[in-house]
Protein backbone atom coordinates (compact mmCIF):
# COMPACT_ATOMS: atom_id res chain seq x y z
CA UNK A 1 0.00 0.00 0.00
CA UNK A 2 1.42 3.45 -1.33
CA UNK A 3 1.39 6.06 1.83
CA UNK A 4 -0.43 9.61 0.66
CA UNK A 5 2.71 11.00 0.19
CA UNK A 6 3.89 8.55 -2.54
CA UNK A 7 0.81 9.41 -4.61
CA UNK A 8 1.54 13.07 -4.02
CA UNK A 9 5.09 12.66 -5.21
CA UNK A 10 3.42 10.04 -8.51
CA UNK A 11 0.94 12.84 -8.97
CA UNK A 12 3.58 15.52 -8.96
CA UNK A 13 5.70 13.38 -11.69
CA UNK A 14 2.62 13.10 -13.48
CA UNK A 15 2.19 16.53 -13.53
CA UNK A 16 5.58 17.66 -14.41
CA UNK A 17 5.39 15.57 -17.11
CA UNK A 18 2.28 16.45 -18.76
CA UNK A 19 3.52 19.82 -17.95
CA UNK A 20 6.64 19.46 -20.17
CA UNK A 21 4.42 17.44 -22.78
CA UNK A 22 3.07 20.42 -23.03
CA UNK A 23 5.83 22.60 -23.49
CA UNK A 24 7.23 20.73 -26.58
CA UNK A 25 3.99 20.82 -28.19
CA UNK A 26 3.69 24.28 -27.70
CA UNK A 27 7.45 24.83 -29.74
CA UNK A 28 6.38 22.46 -31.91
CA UNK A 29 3.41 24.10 -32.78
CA UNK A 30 4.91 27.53 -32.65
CA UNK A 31 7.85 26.42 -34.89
CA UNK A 32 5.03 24.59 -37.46
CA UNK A 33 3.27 27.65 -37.48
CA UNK A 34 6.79 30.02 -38.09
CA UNK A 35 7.59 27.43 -41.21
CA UNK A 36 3.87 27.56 -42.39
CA UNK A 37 4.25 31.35 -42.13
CA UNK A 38 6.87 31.79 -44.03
CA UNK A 39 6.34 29.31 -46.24
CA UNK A 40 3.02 31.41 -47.39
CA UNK A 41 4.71 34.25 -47.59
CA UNK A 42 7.24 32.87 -49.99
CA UNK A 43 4.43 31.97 -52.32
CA UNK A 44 2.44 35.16 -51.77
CA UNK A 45 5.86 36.59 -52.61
CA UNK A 46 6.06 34.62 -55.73
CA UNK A 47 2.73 34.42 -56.68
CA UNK A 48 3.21 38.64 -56.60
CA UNK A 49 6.06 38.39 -58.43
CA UNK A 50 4.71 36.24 -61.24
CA UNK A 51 1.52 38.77 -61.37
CA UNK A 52 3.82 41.82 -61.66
CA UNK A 53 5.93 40.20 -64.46
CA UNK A 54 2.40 39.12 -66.17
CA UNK A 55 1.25 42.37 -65.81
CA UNK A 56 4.73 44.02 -67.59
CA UNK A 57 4.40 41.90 -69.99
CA UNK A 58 0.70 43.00 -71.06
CA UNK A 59 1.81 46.37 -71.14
CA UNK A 60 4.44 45.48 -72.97
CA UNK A 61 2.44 44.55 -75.64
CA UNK A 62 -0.09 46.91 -75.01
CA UNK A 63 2.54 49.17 -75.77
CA UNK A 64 4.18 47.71 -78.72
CA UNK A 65 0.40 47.27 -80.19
CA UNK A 66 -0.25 51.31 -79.90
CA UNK A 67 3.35 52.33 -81.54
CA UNK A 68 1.87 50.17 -84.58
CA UNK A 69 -1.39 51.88 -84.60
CA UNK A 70 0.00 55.47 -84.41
CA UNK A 71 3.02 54.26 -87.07
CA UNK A 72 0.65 52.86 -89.03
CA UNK A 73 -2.09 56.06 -88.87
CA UNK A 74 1.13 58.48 -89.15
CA UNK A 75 2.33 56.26 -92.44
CA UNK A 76 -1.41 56.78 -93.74
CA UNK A 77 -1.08 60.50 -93.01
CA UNK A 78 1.88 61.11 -94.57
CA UNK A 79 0.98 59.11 -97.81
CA UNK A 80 -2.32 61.62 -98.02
CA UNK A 81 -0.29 64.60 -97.29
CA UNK A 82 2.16 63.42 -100.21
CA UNK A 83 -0.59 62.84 -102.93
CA UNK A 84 -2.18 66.11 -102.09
CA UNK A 85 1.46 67.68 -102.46
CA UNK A 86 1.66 65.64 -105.72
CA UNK A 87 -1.65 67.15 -106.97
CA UNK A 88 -0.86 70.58 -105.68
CA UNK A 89 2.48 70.33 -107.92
CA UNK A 90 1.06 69.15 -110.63
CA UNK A 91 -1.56 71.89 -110.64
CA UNK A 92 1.07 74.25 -109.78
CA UNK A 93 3.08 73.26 -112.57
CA UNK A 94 -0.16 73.19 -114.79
CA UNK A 95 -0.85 76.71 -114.02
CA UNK A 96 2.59 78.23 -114.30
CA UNK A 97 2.37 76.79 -118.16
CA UNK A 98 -1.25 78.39 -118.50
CA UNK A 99 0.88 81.75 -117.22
CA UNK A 100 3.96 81.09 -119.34
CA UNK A 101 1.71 80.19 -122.92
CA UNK A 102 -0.42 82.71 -121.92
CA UNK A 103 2.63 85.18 -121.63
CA UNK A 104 4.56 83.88 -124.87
């Protein structure tokens, strides 16, 4: 037969123990939760990253597709502008022979 004294002492092991059971799953947990932490910011990190890149790259093109446009409207500009300076000259040239018959 164990005296009260003995079971005070077993309890007090018992305790002690659970007590540092508890401990270690508490770092545990803690150091899980550290690792899952940064582990999600890595990927929110990444997962930025790779939005940012996607995003330069759609302006990019955005880009590249409005230099076109206003090179190709500028182009079409410039070819009116020379066939109205074609007929100009050739009305020009049309009335300084009118003038120059007309003269002689």
């Amino acid at each position: 037969m164990t005296s009260i004294m003995e079971r005070i002492a077993d309890a007090e092991k018992q305790a002690d123990a659970i007590l540092e059971e508890a401990n270690r799953t508490a770092r545990e947990r803690v150091t899980q939760a550290k690792n899952d932490a940064e582990a999600a910011l890595a990927a929110a990190d990444e997962a930025q990253r790779r939005q940012t890149a996607e995003a330069l790259q759609r302006a990019r093109e955005e880009g590249e597709r409005i230099a076109e446009q206003v090179t190709a409207e500028a182009k079409a500009e410039t070819e009116a502008l020379h066939d109205r300076a074609a007929v100009n000259v050739s009305e020009a040239v049309a009335s300084l022979m009118e003038r120059i018959e007309s003269a002689v």
